[in-house]
Structures are given as structure tokens and as C-alpha cells.
PDB file of N, CA and C in Angstrom:
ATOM      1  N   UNK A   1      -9.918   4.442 -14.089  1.00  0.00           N
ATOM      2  CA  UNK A   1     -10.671   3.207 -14.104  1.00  0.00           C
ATOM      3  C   UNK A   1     -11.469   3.143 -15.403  1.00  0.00           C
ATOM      4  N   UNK A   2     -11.564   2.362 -16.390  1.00  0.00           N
ATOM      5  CA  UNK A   2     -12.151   2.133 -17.141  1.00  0.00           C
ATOM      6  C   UNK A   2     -13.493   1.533 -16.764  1.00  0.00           C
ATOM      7  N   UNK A   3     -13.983   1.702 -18.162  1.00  0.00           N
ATOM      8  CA  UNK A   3     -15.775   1.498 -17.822  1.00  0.00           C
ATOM      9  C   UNK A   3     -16.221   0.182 -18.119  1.00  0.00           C
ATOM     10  N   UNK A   4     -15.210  -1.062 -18.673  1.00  0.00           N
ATOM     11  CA  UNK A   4     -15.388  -2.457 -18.645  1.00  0.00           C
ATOM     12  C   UNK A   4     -15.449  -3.178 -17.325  1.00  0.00           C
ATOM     13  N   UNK A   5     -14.196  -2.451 -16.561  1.00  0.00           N
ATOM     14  CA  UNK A   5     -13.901  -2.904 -15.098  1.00  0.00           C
ATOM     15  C   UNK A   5     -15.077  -2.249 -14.278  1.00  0.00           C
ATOM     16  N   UNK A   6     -15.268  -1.216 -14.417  1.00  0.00           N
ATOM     17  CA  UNK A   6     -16.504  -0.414 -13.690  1.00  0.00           C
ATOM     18  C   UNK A   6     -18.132  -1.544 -13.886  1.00  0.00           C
ATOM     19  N   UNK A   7     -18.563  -1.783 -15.027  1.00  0.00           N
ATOM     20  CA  UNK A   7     -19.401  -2.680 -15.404  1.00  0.00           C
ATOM     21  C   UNK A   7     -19.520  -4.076 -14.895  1.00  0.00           C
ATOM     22  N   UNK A   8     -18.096  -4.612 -14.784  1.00  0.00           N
ATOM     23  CA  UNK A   8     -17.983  -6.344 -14.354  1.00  0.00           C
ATOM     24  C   UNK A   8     -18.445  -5.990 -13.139  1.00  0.00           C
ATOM     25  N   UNK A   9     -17.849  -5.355 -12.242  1.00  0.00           N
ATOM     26  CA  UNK A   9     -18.005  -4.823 -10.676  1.00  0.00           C
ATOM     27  C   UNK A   9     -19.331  -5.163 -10.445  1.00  0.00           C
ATOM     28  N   UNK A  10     -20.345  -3.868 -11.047  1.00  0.00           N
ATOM     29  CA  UNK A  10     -21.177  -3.869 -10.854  1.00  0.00           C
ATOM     30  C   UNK A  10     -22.393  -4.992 -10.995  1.00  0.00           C
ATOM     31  N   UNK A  11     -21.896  -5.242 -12.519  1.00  0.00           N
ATOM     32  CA  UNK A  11     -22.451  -6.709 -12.573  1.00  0.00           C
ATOM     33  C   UNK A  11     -22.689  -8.013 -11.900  1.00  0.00           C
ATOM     34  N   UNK A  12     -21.512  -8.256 -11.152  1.00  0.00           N
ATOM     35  CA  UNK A  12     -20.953  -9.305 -10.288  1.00  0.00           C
ATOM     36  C   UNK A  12     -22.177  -8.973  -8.535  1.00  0.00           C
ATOM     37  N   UNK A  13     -21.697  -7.772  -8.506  1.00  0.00           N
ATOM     38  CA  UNK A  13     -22.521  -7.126  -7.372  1.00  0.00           C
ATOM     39  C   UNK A  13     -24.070  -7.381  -7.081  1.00  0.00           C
ATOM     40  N   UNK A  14     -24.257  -7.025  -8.718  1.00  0.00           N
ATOM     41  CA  UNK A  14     -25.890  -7.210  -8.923  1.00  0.00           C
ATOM     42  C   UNK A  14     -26.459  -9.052  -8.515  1.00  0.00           C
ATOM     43  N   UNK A  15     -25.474  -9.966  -8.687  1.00  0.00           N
ATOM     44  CA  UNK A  15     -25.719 -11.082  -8.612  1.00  0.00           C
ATOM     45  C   UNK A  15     -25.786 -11.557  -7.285  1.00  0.00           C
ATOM     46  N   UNK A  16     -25.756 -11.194  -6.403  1.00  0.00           N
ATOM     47  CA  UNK A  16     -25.294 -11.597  -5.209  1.00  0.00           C
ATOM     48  C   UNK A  16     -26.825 -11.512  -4.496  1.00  0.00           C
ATOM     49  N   UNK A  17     -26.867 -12.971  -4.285  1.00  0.00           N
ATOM     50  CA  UNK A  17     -28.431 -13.253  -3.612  1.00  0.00           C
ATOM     51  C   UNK A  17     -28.652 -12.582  -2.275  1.00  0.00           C
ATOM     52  N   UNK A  18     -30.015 -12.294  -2.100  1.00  0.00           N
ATOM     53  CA  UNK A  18     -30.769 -11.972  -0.774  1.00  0.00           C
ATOM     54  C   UNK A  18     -30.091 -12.607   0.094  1.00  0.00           C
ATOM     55  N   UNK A  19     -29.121 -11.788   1.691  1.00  0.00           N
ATOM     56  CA  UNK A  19     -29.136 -12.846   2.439  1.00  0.00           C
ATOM     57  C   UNK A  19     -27.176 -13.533   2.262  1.00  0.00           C
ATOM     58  N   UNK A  20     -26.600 -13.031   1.481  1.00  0.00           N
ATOM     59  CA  UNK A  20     -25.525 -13.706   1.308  1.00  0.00           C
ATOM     60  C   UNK A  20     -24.132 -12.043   0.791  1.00  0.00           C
ATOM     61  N   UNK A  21     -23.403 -12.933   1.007  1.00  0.00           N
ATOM     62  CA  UNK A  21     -22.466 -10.949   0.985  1.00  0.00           C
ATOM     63  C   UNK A  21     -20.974 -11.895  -0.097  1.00  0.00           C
ATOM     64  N   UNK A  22     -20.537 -10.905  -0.439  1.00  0.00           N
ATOM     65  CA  UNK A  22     -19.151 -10.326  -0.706  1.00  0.00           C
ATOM     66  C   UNK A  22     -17.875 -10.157  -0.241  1.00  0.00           C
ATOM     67  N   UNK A  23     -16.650 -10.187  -0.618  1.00  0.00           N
ATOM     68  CA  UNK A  23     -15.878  -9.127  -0.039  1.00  0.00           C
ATOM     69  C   UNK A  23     -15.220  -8.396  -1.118  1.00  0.00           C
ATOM     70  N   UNK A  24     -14.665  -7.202  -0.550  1.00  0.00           N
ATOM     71  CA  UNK A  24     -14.532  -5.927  -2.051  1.00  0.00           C
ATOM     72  C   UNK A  24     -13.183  -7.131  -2.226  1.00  0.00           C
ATOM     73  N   UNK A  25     -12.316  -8.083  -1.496  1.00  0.00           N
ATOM     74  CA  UNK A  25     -11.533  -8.839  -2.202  1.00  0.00           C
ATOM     75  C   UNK A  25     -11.978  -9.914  -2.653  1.00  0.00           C
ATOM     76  N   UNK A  26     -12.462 -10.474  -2.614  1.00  0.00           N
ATOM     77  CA  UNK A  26     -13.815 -11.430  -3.307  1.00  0.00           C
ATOM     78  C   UNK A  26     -14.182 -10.772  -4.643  1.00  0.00           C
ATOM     79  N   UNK A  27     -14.416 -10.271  -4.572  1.00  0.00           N
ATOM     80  CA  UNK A  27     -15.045  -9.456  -6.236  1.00  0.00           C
ATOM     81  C   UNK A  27     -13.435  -9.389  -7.150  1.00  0.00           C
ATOM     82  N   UNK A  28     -12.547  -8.212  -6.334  1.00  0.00           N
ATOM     83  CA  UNK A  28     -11.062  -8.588  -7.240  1.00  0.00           C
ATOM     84  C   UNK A  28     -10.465 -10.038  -7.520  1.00  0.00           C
ATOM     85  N   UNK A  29     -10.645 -10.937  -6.868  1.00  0.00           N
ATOM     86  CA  UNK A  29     -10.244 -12.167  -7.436  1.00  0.00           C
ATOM     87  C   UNK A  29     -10.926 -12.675  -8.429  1.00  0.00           C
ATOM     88  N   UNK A  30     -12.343 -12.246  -8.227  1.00  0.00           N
ATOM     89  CA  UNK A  30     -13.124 -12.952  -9.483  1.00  0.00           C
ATOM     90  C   UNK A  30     -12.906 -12.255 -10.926  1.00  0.00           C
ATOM     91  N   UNK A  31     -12.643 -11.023 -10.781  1.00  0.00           N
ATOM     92  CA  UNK A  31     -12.425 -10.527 -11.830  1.00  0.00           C
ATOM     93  C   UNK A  31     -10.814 -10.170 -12.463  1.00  0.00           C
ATOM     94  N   UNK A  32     -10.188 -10.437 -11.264  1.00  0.00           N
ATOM     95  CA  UNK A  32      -8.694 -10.600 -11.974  1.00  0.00           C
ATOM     96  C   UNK A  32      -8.476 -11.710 -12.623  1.00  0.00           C
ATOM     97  N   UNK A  33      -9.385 -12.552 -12.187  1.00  0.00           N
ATOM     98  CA  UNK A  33      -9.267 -14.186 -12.890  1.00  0.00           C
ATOM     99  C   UNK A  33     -10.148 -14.148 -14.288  1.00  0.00           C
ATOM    100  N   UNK A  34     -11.442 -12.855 -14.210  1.00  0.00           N
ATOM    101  CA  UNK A  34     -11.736 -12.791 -15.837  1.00  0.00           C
ATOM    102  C   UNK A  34     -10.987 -11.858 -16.782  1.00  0.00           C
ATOM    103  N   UNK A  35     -10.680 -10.575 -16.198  1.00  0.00           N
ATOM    104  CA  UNK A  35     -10.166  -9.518 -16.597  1.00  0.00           C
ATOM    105  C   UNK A  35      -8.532  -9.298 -16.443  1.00  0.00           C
ATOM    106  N   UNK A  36      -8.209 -10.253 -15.327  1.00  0.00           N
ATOM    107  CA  UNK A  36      -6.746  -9.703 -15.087  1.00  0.00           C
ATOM    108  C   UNK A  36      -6.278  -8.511 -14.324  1.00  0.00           C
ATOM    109  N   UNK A  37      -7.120  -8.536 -13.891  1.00  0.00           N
ATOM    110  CA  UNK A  37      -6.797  -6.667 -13.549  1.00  0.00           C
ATOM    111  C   UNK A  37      -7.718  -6.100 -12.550  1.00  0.00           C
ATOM    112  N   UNK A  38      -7.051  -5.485 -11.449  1.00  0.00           N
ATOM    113  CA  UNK A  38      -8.068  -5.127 -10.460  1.00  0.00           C
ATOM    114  C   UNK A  38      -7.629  -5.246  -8.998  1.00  0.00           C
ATOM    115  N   UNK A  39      -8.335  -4.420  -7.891  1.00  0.00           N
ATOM    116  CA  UNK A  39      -7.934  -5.071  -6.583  1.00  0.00           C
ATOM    117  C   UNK A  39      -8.658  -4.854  -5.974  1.00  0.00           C
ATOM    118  N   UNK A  40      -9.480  -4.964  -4.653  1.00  0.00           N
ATOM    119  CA  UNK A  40      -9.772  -4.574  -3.535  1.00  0.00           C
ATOM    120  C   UNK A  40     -10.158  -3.209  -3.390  1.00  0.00           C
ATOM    121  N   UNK A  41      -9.095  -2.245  -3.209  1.00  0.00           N
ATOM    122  CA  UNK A  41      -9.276  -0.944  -3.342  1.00  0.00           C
ATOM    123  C   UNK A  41      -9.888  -0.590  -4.769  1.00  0.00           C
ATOM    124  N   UNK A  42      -9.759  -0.834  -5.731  1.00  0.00           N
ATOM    125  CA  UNK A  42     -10.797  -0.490  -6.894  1.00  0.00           C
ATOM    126  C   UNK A  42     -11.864  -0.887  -6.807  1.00  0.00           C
ATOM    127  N   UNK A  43     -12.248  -2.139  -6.357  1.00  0.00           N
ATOM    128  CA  UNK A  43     -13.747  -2.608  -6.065  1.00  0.00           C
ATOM    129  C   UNK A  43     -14.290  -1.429  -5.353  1.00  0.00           C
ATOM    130  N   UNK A  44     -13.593  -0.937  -4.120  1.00  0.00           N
ATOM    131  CA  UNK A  44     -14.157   0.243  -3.309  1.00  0.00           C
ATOM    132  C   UNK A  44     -14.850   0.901  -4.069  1.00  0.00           C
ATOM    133  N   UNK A  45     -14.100   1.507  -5.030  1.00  0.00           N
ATOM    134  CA  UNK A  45     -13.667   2.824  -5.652  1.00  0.00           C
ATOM    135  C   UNK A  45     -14.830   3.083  -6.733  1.00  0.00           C
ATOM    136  N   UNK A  46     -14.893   1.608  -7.224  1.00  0.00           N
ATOM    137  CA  UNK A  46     -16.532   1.607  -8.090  1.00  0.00           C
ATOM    138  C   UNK A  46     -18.095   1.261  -7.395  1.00  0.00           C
ATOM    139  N   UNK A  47     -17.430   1.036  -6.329  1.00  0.00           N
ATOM    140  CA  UNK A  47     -18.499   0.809  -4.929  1.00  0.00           C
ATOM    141  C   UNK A  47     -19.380   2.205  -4.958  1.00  0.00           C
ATOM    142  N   UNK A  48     -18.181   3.258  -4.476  1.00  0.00           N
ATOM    143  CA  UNK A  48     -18.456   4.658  -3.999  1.00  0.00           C
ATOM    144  C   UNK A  48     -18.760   5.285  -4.959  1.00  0.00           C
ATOM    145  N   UNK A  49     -18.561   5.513  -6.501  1.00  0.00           N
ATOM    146  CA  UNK A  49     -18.850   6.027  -6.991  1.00  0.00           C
ATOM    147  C   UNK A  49     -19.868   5.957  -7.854  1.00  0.00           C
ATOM    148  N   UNK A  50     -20.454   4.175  -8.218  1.00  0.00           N
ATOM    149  CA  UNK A  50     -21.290   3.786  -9.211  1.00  0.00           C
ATOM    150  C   UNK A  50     -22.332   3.112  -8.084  1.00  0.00           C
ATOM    151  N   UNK A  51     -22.188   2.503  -7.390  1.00  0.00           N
ATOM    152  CA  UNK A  51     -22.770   1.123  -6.705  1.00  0.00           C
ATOM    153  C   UNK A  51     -23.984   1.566  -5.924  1.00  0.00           C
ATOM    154  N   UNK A  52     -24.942   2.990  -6.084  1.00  0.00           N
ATOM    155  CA  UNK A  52     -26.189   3.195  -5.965  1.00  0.00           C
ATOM    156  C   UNK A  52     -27.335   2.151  -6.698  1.00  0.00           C
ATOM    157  N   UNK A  53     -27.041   1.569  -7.628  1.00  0.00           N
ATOM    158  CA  UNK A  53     -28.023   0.848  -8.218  1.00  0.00           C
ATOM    159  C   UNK A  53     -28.450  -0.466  -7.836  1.00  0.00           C
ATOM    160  N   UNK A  54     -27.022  -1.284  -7.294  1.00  0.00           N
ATOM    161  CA  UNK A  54     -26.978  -2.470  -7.261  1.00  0.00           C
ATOM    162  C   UNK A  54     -26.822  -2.897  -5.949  1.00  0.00           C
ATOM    163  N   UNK A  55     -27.393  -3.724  -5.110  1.00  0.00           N
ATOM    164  CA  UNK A  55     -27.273  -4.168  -3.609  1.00  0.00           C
ATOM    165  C   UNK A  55     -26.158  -3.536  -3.034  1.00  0.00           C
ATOM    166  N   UNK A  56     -25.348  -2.634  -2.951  1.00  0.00           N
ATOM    167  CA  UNK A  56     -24.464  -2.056  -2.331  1.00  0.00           C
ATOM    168  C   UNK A  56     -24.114  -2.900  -0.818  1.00  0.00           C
ATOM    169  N   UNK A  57     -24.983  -2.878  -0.294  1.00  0.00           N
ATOM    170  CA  UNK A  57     -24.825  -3.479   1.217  1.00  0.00           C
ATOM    171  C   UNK A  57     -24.945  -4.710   1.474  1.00  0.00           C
ATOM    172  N   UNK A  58     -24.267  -5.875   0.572  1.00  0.00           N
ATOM    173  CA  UNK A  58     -24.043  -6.885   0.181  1.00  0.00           C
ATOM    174  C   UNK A  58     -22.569  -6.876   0.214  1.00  0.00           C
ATOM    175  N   UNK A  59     -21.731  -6.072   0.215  1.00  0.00           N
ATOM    176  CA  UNK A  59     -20.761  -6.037  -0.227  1.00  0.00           C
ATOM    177  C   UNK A  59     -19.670  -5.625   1.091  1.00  0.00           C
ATOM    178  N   UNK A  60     -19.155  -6.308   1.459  1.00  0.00           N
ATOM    179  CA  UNK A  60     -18.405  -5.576   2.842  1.00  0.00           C
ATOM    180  C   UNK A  60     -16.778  -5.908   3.095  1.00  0.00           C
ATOM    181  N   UNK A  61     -16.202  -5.617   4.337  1.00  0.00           N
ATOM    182  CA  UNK A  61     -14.773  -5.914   3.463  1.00  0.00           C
ATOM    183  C   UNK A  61     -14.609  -7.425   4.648  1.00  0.00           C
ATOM    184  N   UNK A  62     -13.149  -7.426   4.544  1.00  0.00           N
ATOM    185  CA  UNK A  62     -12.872  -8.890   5.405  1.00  0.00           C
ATOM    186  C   UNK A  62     -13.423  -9.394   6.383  1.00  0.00           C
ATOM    187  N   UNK A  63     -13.212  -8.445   7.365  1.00  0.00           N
ATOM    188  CA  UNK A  63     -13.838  -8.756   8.470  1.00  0.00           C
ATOM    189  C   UNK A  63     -15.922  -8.400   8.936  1.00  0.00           C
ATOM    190  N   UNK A  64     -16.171  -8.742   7.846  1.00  0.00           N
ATOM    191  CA  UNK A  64     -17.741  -8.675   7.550  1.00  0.00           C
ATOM    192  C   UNK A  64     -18.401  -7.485   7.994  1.00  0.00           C
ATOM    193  N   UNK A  65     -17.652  -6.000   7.759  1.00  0.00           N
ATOM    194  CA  UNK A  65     -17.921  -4.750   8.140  1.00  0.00           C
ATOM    195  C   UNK A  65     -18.347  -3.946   6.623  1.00  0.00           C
ATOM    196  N   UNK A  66     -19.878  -3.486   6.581  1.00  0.00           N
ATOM    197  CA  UNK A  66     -19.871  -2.790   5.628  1.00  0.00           C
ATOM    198  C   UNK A  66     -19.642  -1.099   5.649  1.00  0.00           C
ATOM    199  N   UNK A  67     -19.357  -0.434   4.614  1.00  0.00           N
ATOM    200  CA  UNK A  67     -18.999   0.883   4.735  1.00  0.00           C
ATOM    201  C   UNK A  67     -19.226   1.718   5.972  1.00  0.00           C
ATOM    202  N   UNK A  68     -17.960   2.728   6.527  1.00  0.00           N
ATOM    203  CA  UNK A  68     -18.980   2.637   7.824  1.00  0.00           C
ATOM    204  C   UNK A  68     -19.660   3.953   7.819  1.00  0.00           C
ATOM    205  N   UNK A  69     -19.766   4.517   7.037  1.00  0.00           N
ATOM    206  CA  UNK A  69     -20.704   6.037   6.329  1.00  0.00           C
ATOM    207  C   UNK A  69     -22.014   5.074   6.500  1.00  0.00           C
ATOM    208  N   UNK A  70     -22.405   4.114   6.115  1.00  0.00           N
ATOM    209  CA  UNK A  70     -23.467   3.448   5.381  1.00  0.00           C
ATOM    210  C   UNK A  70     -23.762   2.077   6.572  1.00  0.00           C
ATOM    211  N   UNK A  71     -23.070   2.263   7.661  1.00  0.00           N
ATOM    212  CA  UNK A  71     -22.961   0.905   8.242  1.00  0.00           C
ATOM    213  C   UNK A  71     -24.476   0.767   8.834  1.00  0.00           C
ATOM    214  N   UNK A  72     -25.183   1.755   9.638  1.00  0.00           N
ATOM    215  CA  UNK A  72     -26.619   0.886  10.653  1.00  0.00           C
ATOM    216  C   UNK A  72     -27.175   0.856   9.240  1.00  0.00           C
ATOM    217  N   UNK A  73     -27.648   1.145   7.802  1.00  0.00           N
ATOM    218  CA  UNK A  73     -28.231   1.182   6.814  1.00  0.00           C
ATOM    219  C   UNK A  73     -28.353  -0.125   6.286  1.00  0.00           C
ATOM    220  N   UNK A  74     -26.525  -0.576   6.210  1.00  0.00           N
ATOM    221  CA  UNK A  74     -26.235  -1.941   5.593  1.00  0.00           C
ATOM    222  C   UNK A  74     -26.492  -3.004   6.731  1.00  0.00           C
ATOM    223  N   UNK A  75     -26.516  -3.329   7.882  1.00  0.00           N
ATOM    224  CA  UNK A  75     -26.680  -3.700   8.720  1.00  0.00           C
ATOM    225  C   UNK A  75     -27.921  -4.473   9.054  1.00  0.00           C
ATOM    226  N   UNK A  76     -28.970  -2.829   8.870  1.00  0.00           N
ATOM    227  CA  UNK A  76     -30.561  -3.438   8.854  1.00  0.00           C
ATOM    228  C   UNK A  76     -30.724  -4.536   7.660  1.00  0.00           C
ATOM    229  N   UNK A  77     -30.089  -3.874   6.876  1.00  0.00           N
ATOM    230  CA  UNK A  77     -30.902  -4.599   5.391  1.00  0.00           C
ATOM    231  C   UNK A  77     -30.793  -6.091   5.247  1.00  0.00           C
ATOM    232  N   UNK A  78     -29.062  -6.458   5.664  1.00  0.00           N
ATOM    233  CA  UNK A  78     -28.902  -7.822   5.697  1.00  0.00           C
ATOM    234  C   UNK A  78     -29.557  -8.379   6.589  1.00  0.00           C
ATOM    235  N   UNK A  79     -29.826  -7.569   7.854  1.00  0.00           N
ATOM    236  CA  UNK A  79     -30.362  -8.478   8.777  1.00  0.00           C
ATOM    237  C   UNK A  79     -31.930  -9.087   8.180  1.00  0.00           C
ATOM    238  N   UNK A  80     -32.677  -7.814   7.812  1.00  0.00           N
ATOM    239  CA  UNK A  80     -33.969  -7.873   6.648  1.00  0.00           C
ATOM    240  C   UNK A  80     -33.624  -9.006   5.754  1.00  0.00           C
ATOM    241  N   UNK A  81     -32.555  -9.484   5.075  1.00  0.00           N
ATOM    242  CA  UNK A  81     -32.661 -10.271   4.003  1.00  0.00           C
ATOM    243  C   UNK A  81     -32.301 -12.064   4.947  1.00  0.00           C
ATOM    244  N   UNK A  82     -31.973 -11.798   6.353  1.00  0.00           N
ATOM    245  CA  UNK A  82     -31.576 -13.144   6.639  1.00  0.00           C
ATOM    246  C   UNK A  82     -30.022 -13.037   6.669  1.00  0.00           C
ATOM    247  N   UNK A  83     -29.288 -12.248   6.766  1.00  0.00           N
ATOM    248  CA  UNK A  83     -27.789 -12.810   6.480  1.00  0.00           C
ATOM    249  C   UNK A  83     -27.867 -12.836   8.298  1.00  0.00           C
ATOM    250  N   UNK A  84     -26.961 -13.963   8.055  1.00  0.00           N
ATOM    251  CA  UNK A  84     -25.639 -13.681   9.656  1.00  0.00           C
ATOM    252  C   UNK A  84     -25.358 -12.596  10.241  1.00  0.00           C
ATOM    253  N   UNK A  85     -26.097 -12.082  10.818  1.00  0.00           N
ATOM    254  CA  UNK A  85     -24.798 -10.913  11.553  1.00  0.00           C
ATOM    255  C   UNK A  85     -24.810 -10.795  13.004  1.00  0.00           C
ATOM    256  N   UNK A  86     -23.560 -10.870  13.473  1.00  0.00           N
ATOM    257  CA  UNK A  86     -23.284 -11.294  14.704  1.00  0.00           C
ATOM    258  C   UNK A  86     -23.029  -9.365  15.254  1.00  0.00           C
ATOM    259  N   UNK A  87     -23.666  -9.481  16.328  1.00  0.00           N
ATOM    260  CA  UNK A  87     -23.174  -8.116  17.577  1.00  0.00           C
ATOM    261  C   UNK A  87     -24.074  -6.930  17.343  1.00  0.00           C
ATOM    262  N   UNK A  88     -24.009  -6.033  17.964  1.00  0.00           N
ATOM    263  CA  UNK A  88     -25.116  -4.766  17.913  1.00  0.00           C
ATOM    264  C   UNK A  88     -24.855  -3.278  17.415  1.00  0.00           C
ATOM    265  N   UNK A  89     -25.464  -2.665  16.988  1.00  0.00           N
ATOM    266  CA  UNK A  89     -24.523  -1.405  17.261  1.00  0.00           C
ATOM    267  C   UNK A  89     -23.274  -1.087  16.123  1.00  0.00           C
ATOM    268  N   UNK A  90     -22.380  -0.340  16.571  1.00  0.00           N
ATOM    269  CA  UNK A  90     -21.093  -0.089  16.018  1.00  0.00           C
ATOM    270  C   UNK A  90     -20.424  -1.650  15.980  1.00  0.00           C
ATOM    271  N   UNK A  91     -21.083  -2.085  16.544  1.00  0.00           N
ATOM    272  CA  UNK A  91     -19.699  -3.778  16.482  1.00  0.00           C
ATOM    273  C   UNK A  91     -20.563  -5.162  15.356  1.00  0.00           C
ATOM    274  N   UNK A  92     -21.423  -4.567  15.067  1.00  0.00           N
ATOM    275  CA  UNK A  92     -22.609  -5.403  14.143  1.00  0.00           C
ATOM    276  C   UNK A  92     -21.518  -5.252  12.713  1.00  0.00           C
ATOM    277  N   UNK A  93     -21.778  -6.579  12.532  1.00  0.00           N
ATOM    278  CA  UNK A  93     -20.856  -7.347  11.670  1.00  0.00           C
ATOM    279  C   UNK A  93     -21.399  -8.848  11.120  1.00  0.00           C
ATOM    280  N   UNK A  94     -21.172  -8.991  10.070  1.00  0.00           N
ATOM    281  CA  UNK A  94     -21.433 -10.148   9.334  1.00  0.00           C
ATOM    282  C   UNK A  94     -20.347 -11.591   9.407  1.00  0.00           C
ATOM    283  N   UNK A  95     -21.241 -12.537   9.424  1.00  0.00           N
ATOM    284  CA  UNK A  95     -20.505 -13.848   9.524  1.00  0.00           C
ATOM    285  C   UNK A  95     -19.927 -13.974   8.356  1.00  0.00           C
ATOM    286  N   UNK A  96     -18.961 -13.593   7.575  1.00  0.00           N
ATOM    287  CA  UNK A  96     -18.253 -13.516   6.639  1.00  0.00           C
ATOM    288  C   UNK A  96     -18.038 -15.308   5.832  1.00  0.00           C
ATOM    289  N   UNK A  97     -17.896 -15.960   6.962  1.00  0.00           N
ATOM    290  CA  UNK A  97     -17.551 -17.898   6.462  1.00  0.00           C
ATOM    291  C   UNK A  97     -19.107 -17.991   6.015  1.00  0.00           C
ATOM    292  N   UNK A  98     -20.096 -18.218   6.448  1.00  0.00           N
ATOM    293  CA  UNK A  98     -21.450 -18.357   6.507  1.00  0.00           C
ATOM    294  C   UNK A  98     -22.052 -17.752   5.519  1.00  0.00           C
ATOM    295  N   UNK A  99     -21.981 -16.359   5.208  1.00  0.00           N
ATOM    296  CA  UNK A  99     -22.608 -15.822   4.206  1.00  0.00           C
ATOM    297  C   UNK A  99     -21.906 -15.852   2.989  1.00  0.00           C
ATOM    298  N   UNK A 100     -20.901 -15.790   2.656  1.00  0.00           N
ATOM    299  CA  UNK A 100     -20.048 -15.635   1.359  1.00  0.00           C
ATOM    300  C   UNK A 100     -20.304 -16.393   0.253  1.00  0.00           C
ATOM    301  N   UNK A 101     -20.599 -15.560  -0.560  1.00  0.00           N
ATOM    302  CA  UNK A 101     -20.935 -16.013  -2.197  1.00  0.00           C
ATOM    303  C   UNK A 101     -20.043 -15.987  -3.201  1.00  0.00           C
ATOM    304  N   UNK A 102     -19.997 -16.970  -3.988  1.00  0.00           N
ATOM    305  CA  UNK A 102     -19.459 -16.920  -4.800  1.00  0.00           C
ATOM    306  C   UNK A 102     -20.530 -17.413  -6.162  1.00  0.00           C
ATOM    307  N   UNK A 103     -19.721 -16.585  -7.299  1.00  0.00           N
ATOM    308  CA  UNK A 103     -20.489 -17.231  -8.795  1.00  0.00           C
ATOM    309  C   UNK A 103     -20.302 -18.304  -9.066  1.00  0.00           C
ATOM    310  N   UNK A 104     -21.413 -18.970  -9.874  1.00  0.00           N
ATOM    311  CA  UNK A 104     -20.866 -20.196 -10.479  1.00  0.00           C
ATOM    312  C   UNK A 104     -19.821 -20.489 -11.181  1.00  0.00           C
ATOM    313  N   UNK A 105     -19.397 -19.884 -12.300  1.00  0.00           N
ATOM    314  CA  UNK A 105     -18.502 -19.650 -13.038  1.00  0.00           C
ATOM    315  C   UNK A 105     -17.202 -19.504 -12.468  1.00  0.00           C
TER     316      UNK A 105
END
């Protein structure tokens, strides 16, 4: 993985308002459409290895589930920021239609 693609990631990540989420395929479309290059599983991949700095738990996959190492963590926080999240527990999950952000650009 290069460190341009590693950077957009993160960048993109960092933008993502209080209260509103992602998906790790959400991020690859935006950046295959700047960069060309990228998927889903790489979003992960710079998730896990870089994505301490930047809202991490903003970021979840399709079905509005964030990491599940990290899940009651990510869970509280959105709920703290206002996002959607529907169910309790292990089944606590984000309204994925409702919250989803996208950049302006």
C-alpha cells in the first residue's frame, strides 16, 4: 500500500462529521474516482493499521456494523455523537441510509 492511498483514506476519514458514518466501500469509491485505485478491503487495511488518529468509529462496513474488536467502543461513541443506531448489545448497528456521508466534491 502506498502512502498517497494511505493519506487520502485517512484524510477522507478525518472529514466525516459528528453523528454521520461511512462505509469502508464508500471511502473506495470516492477514492477510486480520485485516485483510481483501491477497494473496500484496503480501506480496512489502512483502517487497522493507521486510523488511531482519525474518527475511526465513523467508519463501518455495509450493514452499519463497526469493527467488531472495537464494536461496544464504536457503538457508544456514535450513539454520544447522535448517529442512528438501531438494537442493543452485539446486534447494535447503525442506520446506514440515515447516517451516510458523503464529500462535497
Amino acid at each position: 500500500m502506498d502512502d498517497d492511498y494511505l493519506e487520502a483514506v485517512l484524510d477522507l476519514v478525518d472529514q466525516v462529521p459528528p453523528g454521520r458514518v461511512v462505509t469502508y466501500g464508500s471511502v473506495a469509491e470516492v477514492l477510486a474516482d480520485r485516485l483510481g485505485r483501491g477497494g473496500p478491503r484496503q480501506v480496512g487495511l489502512v483502517m487497522s493499521r493507521a486510523g488511531s488518529d482519525v474518527p475511526w468509529w465513523r467508519v463501518v462496513n455495509a450493514s452499519g456494523r463497526p469493527p467488531t474488536h472495537l464494536h461496544h467502543e464504536a457503538i457508544d461513541r456514535l450513539r454520544a455523537e447522535g448517529c442512528p443506531v438501531l438494537g442493543h448489545g452485539p446486534d447494535a448497528h447503525v442506520a446506514v441510509r440515515r447516517a451516510i456521508w458523503w464529500p462535497e466534491d
